[in-house]
Structures are given as structure tokens and as C-alpha cells.
N, C-alpha and C. Protein backbone atom coordinates (compact mmCIF):
# COMPACT_ATOMS: atom_id res chain seq x y z
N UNK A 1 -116.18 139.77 -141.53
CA UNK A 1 -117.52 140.14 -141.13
C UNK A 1 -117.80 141.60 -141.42
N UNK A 2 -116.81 142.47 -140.99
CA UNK A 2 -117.08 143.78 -141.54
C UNK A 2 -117.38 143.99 -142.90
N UNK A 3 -116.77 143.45 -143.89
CA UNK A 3 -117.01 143.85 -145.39
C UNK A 3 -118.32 143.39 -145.78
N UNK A 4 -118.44 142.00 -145.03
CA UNK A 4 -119.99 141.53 -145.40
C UNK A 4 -120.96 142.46 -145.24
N UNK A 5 -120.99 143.09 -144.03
CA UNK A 5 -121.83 144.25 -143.48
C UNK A 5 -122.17 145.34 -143.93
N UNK A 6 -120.86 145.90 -144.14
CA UNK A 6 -120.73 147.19 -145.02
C UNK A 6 -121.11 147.04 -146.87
N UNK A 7 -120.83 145.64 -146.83
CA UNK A 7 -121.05 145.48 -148.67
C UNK A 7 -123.30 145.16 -148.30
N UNK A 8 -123.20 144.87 -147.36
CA UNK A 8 -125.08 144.48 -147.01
C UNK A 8 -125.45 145.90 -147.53
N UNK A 9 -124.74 147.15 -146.55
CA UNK A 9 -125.18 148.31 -146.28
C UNK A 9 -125.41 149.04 -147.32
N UNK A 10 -124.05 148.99 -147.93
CA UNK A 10 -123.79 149.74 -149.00
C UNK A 10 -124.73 149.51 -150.40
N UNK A 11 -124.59 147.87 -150.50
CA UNK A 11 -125.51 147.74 -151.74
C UNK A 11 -126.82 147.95 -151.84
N UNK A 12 -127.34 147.71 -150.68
CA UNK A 12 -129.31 148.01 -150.24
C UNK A 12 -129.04 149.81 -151.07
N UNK A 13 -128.34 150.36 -151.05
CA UNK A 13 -128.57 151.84 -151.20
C UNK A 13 -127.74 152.53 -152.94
N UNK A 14 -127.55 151.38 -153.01
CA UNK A 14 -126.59 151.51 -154.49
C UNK A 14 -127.61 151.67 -156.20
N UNK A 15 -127.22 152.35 -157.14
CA UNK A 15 -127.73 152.09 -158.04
C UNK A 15 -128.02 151.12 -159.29
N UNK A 16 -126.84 149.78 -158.53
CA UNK A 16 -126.70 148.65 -159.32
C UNK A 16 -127.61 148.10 -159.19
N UNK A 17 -128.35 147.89 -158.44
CA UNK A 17 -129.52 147.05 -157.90
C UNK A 17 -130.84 147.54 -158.74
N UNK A 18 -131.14 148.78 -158.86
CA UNK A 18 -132.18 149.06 -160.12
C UNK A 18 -131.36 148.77 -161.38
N UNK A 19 -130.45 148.61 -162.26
CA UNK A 19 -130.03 148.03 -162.83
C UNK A 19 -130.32 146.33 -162.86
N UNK A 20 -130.12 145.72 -162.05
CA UNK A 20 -129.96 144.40 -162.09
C UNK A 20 -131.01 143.95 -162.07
N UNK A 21 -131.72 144.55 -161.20
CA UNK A 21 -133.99 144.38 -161.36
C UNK A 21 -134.37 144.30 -162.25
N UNK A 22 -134.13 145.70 -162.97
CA UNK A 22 -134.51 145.86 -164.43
C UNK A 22 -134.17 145.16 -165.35
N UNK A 23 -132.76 144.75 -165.47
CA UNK A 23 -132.36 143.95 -166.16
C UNK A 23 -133.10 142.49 -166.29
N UNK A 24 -133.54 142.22 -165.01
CA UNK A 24 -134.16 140.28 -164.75
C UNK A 24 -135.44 140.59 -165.67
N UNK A 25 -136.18 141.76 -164.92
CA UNK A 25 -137.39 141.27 -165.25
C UNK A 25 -137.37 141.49 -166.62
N UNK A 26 -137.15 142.90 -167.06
CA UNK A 26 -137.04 143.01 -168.58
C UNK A 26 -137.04 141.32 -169.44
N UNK A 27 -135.71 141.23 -169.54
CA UNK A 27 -135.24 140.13 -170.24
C UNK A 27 -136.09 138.88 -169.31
N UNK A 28 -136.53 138.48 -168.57
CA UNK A 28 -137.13 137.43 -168.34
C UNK A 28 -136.29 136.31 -167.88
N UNK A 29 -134.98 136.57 -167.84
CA UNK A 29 -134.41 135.78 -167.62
C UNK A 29 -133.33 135.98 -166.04
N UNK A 30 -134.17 135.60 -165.22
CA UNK A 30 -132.98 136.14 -163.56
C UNK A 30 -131.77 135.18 -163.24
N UNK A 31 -131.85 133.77 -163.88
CA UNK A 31 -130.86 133.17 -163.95
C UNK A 31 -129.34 133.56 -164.94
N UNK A 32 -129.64 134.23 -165.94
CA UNK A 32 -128.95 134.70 -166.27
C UNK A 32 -128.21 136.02 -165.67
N UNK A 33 -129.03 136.76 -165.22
CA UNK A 33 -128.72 138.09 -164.62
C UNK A 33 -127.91 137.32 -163.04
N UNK A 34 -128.48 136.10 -162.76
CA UNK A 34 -127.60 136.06 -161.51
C UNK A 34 -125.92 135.86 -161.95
N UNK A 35 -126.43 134.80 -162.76
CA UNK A 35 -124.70 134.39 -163.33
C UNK A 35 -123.86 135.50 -163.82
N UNK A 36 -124.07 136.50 -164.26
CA UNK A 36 -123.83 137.50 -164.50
C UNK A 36 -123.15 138.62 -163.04
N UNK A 37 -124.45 138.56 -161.96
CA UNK A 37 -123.72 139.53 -161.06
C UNK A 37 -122.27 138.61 -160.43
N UNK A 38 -122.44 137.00 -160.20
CA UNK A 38 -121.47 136.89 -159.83
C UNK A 38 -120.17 136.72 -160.52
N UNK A 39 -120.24 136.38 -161.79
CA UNK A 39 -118.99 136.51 -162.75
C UNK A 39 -118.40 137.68 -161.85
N UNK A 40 -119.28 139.09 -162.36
CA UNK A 40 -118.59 140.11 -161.54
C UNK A 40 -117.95 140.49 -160.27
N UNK A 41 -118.90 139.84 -159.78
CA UNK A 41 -118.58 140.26 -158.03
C UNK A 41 -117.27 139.30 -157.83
N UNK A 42 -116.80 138.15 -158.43
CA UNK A 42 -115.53 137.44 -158.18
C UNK A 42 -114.40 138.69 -158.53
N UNK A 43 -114.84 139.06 -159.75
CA UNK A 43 -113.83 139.63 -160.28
C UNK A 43 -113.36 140.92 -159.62
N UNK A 44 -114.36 141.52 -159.30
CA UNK A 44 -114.20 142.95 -158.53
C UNK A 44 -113.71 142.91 -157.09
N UNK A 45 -114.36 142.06 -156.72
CA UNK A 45 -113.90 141.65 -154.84
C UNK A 45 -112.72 140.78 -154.76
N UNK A 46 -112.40 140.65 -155.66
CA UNK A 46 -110.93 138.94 -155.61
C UNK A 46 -110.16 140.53 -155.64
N UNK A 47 -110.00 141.50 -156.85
CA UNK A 47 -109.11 142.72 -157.23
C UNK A 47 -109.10 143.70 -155.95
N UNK A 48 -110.43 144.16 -155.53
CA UNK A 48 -110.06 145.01 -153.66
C UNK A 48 -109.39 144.25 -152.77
N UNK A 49 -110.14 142.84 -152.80
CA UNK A 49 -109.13 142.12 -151.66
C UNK A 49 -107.59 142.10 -152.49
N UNK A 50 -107.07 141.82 -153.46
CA UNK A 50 -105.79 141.88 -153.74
C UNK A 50 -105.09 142.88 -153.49
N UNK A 51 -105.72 144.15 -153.74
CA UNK A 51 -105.01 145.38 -153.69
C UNK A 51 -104.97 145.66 -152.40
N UNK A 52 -105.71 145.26 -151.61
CA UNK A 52 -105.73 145.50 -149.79
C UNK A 52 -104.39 144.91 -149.07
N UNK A 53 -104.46 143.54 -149.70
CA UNK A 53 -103.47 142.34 -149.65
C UNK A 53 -102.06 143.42 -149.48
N UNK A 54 -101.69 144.05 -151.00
CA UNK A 54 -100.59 144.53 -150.71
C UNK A 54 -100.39 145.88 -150.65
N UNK A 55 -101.38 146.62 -150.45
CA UNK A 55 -101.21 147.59 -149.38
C UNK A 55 -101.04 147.99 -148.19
N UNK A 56 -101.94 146.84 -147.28
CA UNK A 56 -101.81 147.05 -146.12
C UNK A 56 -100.31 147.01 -145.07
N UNK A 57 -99.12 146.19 -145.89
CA UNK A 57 -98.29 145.94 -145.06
C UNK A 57 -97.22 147.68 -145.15
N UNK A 58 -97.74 148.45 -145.85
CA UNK A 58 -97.17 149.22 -146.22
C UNK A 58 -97.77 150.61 -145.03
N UNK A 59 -98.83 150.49 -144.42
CA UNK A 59 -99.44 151.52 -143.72
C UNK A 59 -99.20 151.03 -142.20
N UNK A 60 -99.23 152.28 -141.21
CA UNK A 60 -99.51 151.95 -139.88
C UNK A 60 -100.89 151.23 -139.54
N UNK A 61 -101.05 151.28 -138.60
CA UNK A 61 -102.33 150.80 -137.98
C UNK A 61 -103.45 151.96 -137.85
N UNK A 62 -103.18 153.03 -137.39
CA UNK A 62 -104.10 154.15 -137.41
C UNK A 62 -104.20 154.69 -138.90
N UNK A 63 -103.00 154.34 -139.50
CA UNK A 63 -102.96 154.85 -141.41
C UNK A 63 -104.66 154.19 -142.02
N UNK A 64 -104.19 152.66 -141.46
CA UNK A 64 -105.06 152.09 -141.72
C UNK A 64 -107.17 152.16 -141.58
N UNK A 65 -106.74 152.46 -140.18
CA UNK A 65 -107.94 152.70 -139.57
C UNK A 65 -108.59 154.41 -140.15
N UNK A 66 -107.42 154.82 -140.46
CA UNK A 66 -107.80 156.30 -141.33
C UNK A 66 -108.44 156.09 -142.81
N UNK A 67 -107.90 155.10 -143.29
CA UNK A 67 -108.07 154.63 -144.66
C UNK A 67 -109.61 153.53 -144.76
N UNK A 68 -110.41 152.92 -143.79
CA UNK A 68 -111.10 152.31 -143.58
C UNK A 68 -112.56 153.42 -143.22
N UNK A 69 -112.16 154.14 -142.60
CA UNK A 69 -113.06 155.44 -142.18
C UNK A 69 -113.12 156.46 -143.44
N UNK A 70 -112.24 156.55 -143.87
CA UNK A 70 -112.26 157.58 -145.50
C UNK A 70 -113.83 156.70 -146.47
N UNK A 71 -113.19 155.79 -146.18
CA UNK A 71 -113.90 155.06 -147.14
C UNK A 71 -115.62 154.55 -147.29
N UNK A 72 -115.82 154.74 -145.78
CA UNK A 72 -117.30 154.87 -144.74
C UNK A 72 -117.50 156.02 -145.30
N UNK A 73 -116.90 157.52 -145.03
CA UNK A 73 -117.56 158.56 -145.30
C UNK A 73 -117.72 158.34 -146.58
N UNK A 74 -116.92 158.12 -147.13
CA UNK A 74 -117.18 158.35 -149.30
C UNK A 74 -118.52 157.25 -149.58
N UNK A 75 -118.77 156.58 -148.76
CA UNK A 75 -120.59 155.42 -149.19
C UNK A 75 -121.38 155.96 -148.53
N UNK A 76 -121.05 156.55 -147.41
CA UNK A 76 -122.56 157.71 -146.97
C UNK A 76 -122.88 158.87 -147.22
N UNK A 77 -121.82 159.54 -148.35
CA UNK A 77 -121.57 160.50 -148.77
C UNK A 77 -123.02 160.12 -150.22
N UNK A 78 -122.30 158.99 -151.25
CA UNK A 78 -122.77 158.33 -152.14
C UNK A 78 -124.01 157.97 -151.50
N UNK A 79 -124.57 157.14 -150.43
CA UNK A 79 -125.89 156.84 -149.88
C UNK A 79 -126.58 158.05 -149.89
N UNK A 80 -126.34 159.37 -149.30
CA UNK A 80 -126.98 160.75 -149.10
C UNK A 80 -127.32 161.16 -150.47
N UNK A 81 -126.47 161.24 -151.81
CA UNK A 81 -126.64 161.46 -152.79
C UNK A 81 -126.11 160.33 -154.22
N UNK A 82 -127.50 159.54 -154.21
CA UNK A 82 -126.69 158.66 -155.09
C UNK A 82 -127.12 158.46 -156.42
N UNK A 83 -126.35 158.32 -157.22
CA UNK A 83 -126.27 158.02 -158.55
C UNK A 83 -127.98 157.53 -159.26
N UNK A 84 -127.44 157.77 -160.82
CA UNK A 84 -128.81 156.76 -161.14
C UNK A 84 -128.15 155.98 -162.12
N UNK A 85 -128.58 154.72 -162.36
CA UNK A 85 -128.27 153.83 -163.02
C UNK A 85 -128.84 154.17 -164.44
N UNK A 86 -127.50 153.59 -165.46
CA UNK A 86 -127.91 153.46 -166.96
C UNK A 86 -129.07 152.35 -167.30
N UNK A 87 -129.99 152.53 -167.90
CA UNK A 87 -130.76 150.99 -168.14
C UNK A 87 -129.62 150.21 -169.47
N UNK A 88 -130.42 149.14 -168.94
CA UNK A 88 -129.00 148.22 -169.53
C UNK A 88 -130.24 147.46 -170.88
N UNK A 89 -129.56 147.15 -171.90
CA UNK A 89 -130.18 146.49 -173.07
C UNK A 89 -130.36 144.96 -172.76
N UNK A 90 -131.86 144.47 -172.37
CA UNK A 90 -132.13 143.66 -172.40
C UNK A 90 -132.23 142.18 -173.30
N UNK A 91 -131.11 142.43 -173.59
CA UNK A 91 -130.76 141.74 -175.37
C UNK A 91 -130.91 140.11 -175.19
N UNK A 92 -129.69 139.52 -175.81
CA UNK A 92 -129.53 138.11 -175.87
C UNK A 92 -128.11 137.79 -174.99
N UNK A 93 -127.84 138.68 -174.69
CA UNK A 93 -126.48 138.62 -173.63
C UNK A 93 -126.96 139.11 -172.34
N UNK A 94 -127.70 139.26 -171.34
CA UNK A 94 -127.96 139.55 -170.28
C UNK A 94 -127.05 138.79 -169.54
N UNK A 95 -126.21 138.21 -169.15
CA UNK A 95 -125.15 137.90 -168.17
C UNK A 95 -124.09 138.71 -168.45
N UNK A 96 -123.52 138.53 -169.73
CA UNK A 96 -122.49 138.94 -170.08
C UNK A 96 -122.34 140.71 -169.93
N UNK A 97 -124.05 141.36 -170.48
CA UNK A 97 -124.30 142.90 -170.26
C UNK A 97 -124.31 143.40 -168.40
N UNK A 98 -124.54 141.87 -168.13
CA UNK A 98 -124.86 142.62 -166.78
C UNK A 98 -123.36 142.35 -165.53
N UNK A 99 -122.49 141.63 -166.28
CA UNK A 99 -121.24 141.39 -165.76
C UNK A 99 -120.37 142.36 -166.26
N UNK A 100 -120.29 143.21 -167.19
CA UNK A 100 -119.55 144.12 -167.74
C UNK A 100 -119.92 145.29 -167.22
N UNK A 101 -121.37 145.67 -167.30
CA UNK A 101 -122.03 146.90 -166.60
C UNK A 101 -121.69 146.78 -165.12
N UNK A 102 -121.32 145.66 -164.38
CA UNK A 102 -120.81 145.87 -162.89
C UNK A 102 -119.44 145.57 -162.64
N UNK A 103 -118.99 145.10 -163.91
CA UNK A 103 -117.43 145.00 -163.38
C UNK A 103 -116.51 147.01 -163.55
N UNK A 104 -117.21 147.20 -164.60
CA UNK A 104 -117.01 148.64 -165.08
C UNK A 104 -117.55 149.73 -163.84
N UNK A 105 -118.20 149.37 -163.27
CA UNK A 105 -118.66 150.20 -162.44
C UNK A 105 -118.01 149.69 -160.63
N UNK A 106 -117.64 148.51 -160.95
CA UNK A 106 -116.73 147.83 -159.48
C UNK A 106 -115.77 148.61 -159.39
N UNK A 107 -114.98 149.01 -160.23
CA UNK A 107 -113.44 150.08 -160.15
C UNK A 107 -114.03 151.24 -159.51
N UNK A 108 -114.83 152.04 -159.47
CA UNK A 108 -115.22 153.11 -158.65
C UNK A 108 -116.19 152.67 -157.90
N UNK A 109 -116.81 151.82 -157.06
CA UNK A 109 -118.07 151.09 -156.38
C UNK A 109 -117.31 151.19 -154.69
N UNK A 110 -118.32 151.80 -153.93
CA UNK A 110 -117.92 151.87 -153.05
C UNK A 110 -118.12 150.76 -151.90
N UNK A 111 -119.00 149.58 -152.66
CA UNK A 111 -118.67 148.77 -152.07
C UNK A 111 -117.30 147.89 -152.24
N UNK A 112 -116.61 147.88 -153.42
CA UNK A 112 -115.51 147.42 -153.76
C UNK A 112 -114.11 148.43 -152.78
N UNK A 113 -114.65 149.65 -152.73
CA UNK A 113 -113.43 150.36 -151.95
C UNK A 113 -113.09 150.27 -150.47
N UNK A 114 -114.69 149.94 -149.64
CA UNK A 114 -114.42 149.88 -148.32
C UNK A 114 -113.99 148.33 -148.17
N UNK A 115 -114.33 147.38 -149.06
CA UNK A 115 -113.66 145.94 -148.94
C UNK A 115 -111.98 145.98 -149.21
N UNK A 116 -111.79 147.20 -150.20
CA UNK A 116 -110.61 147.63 -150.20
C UNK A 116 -109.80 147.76 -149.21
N UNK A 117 -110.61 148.84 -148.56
CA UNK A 117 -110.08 149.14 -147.02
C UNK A 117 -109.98 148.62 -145.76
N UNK A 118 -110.95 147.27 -145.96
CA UNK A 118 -111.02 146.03 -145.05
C UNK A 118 -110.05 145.67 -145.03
N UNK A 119 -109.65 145.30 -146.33
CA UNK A 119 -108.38 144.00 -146.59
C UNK A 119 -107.26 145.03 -146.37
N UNK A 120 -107.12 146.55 -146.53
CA UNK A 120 -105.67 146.94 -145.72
C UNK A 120 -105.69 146.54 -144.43
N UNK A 121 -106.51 146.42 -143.89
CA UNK A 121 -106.42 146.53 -142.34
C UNK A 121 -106.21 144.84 -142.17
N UNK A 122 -106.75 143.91 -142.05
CA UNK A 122 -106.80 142.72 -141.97
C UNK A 122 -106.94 141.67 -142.97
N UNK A 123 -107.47 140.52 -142.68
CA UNK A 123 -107.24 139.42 -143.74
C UNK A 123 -107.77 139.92 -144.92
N UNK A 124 -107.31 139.64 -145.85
CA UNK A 124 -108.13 139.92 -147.59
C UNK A 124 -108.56 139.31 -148.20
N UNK A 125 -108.40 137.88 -147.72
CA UNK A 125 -109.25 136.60 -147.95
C UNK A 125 -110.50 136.93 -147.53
N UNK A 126 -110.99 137.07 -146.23
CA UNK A 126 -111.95 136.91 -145.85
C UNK A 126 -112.47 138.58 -146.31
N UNK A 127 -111.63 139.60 -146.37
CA UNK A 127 -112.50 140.49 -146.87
C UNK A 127 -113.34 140.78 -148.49
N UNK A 128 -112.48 139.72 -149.04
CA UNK A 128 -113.04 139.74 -150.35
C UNK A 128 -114.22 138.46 -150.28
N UNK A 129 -114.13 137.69 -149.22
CA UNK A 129 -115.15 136.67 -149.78
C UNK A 129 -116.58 137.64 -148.73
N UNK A 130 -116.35 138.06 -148.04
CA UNK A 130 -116.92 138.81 -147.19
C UNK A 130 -118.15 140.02 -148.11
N UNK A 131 -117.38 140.41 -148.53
CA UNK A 131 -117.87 141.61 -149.80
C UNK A 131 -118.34 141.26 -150.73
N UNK A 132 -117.98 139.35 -151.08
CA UNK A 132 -119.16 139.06 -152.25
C UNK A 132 -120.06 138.73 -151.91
N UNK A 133 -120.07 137.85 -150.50
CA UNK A 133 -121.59 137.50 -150.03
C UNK A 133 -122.34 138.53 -149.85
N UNK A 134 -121.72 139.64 -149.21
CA UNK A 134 -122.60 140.39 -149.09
C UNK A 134 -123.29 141.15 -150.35
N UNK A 135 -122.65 141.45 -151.01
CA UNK A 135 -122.87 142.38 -152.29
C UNK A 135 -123.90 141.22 -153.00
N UNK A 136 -123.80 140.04 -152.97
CA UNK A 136 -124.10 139.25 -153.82
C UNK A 136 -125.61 139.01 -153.37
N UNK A 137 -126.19 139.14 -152.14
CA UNK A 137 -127.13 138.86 -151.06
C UNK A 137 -128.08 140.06 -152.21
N UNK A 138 -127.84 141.27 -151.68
CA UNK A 138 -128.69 142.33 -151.94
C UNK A 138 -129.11 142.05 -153.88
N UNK A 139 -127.87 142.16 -154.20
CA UNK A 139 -128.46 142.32 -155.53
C UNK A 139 -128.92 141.04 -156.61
N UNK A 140 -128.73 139.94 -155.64
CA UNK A 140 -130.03 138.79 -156.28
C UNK A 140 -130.48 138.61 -155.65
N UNK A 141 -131.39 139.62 -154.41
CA UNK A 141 -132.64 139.86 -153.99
C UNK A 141 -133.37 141.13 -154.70
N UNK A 142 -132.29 141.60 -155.42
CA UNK A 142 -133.01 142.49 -156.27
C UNK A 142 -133.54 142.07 -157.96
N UNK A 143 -132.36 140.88 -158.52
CA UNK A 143 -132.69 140.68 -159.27
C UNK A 143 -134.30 139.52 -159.46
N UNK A 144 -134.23 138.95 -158.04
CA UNK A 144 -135.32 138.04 -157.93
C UNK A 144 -136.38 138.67 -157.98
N UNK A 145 -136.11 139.79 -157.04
CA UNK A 145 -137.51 140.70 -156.90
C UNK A 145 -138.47 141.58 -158.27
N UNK A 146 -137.36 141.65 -159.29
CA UNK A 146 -138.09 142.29 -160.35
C UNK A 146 -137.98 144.23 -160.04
N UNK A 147 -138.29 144.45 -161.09
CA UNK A 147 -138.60 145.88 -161.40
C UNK A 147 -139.41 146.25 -160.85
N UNK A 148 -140.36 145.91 -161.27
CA UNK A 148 -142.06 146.23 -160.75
C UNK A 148 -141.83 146.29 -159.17
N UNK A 149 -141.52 145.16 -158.09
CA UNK A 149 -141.19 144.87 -157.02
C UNK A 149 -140.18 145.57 -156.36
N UNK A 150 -139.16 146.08 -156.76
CA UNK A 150 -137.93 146.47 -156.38
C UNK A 150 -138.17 148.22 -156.09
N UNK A 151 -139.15 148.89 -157.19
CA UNK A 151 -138.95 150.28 -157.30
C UNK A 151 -139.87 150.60 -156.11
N UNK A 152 -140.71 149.54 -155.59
CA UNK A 152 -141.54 150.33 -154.67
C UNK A 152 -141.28 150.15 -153.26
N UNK A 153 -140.07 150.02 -152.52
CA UNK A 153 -139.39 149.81 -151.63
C UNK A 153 -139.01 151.59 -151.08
N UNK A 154 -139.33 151.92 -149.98
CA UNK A 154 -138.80 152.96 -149.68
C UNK A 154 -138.01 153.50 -149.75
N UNK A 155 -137.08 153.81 -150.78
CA UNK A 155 -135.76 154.09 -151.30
C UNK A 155 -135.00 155.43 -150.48
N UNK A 156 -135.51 156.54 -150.41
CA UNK A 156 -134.89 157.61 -150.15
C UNK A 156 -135.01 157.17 -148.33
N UNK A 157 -135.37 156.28 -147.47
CA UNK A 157 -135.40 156.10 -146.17
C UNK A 157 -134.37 155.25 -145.93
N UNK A 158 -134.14 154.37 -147.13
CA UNK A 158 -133.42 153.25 -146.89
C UNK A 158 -131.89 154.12 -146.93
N UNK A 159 -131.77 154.98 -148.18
CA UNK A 159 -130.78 155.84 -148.70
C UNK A 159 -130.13 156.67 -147.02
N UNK A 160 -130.99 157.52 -146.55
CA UNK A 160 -130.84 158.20 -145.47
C UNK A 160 -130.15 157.90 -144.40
N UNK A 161 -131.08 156.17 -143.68
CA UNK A 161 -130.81 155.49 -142.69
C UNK A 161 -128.99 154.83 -142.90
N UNK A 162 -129.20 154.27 -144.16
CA UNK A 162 -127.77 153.83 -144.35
C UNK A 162 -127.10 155.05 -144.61
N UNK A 163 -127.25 155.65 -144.79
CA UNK A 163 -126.14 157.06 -145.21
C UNK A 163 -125.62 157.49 -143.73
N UNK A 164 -126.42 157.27 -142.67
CA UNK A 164 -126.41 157.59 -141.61
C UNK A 164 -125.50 157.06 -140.79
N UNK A 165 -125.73 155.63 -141.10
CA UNK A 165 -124.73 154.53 -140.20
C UNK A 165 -123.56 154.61 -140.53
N UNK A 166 -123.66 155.04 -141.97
CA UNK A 166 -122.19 154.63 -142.58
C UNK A 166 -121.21 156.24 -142.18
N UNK A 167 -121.79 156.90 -142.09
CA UNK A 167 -121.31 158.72 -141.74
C UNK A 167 -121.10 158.29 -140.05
N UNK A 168 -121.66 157.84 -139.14
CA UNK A 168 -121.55 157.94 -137.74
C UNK A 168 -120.05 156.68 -137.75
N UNK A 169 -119.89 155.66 -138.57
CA UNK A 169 -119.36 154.70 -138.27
C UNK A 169 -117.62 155.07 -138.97
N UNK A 170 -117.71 155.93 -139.86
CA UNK A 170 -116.37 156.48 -140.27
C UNK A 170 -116.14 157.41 -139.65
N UNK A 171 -116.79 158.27 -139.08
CA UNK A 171 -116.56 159.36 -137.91
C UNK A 171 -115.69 159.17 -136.61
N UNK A 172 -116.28 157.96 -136.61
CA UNK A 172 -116.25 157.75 -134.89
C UNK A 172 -114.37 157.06 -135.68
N UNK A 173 -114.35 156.16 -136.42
CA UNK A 173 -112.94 155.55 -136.97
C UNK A 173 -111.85 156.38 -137.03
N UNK A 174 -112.38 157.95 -137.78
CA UNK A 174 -111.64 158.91 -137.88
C UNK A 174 -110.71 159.28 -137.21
N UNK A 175 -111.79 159.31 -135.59
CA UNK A 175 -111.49 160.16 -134.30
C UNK A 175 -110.34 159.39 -134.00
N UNK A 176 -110.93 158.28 -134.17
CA UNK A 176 -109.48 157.22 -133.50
C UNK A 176 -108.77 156.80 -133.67
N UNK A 177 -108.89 156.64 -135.34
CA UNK A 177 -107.29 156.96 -135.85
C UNK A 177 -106.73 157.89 -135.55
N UNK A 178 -107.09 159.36 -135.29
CA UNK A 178 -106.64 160.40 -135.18
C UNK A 178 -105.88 161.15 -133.88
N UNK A 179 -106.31 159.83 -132.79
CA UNK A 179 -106.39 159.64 -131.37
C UNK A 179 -107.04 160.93 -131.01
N UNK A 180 -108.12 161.07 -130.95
CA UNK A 180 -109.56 162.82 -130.60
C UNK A 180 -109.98 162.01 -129.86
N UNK A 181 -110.13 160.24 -129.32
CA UNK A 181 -111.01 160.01 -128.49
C UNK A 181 -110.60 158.76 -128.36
């Protein structure tokens, strides 16, 4: 449940999502662009949950809870100041462009890292299936929504608010890994 949450949080505020908009409507084709985000999202979230898998038996419990909170601050860090997306070539491969453009960008994606940090701490099954629903939610509501639709969403409030939750919610993890509280 946590990764679902945090992958909700994280992606509403991410730059893949103007990517993946752009990408539908451009090309005209959102069925493709869906098949596309999830090729990816298997691939990227099956690899955090794996690497969580066998990391976690290797850390304490507060290691852990340190490593789960690192990972909160580094997406509200990214939410406060975030990226801009490459436009992607609306060609004759739109699944395939738009599964490569997010699997390439899943290795540093901070929704892929705090699912990372899920699965040290607990199951990695459920944190990787956790992190695709969620991830998967936002950004084929973005690809459904279109370009046109997508850019006029309050972005820098949405950016803020989540930057916010995600900064108060690794804070407070910090402390207590750290035993401060």
C-alpha cells in the first residue's frame, strides 16, 4: 500500500506524464502509448522490487527505515524542483518510443527508488505490484487526458503540495530511524 501511494504521489508531479500526454495525443494513438507505459512499468518495478528483495535482508530495521525516508526526501526534493521532459517523436513506434523513453528514465525515477525502498523494508512482491498500479494509474490518466488537457492542470500547486507531503513524511521517518523521537 505504501508504494502504491507514494508511486500515486510521486507520479501526479513527475515529468513522464507530459511526455506520455504528448506522446497520445500527438500520435493519435493512446492505446499504443498505454501498451507502451506498461511494457515499462513491469520492467522497472519487477527490477526495484528485485533489488529491494535482496537488499533488505542485509540492513537493520532503522537502516531500513533510514533508507525509505532518504528516498521521500530525494521525490520532494525532485517535486520542489522538477525536471522537464524530452518530447518524444511521434513516429510509427509510439509504444516501443514510449517504453524505452520510461524504462531509461525508470533507473533514476524516483518513483522506482522509493518502491526500491519499500521492498527493503518489507514484501517486494507487493511493493513492486504496488508501484505499478500506482505509477500506472497517473500516467494513463495522463495519456487519456491528452496534451491539450493535461497542461492545464495546476501544475506548480500540485508540484508544491506533493513536495510537501513527501518532505514532512521522510522527515518524520528520519527522526525515527534515528531514534530523535
Amino acid at each position: 500500500m505504501a508504494a502504491l501511494v507514494a508511486a500515486l504521489l510521486i507520479r501526479a508531479s513527475d515529468p513522464s506524464t507530459d511526455m506520455v500526454a504528448t506522446a497520445a495525443e500527438r500520435s493519435g494513438r493512446p492505446g499504443s502509448v498505454l501498451s507502451g507505459i506498461l511494457i515499462a512499468l513491469i520492467v522497472t518495478q519487477a527490477a526495484a522490487a528485485a533489488g529491494g528483495y535482496f537488499i533488505g535482508p542485509h540492513l537493520a530495521p532503522n537502516a531500513q527505515r533510514l533508507f525509505l525516508a532518504f528516498a521521500l526526501l530525494a521525490a520532494a526534493s525532485s517535486a520542489f524542483w522538477p525536471g522537464k521532459a524530452k518530447p518524444i517523436d511521434a513516429g510509427r513506434f509510439t509504444a516501443t518510443g514510449v517504453a524505452t523513453r520510461l524504462i531509461l528514465g525508470g533507473w533514476t525515477g524516483r518513483s522506482e527508488f522509493v518502491t526500491l525502498a519499500v521492498a527493503v523494508g518489507g514484501t517486494a512482491a507487493l511493493a513492486g505490484i504496488g508501484g505499478l498500479i500506482g505509477s500506472f494509474v497517473v500516467l494513463a490518466t495522463a495519456a487519456v487526458a491528452g496534451e491539450s488537457l493535461w497542461a492545464t492542470r495546476p501544475r506548480r500547486a500540485i508540484d508544491w503540495t506533493i513536495g510537501s507531503v513527501l518532505a514532512v513524511a521522510g522527515a518524520w521517518l528520519a527522526l525515527s530511524a534515528l531514534r530523535l523521537i
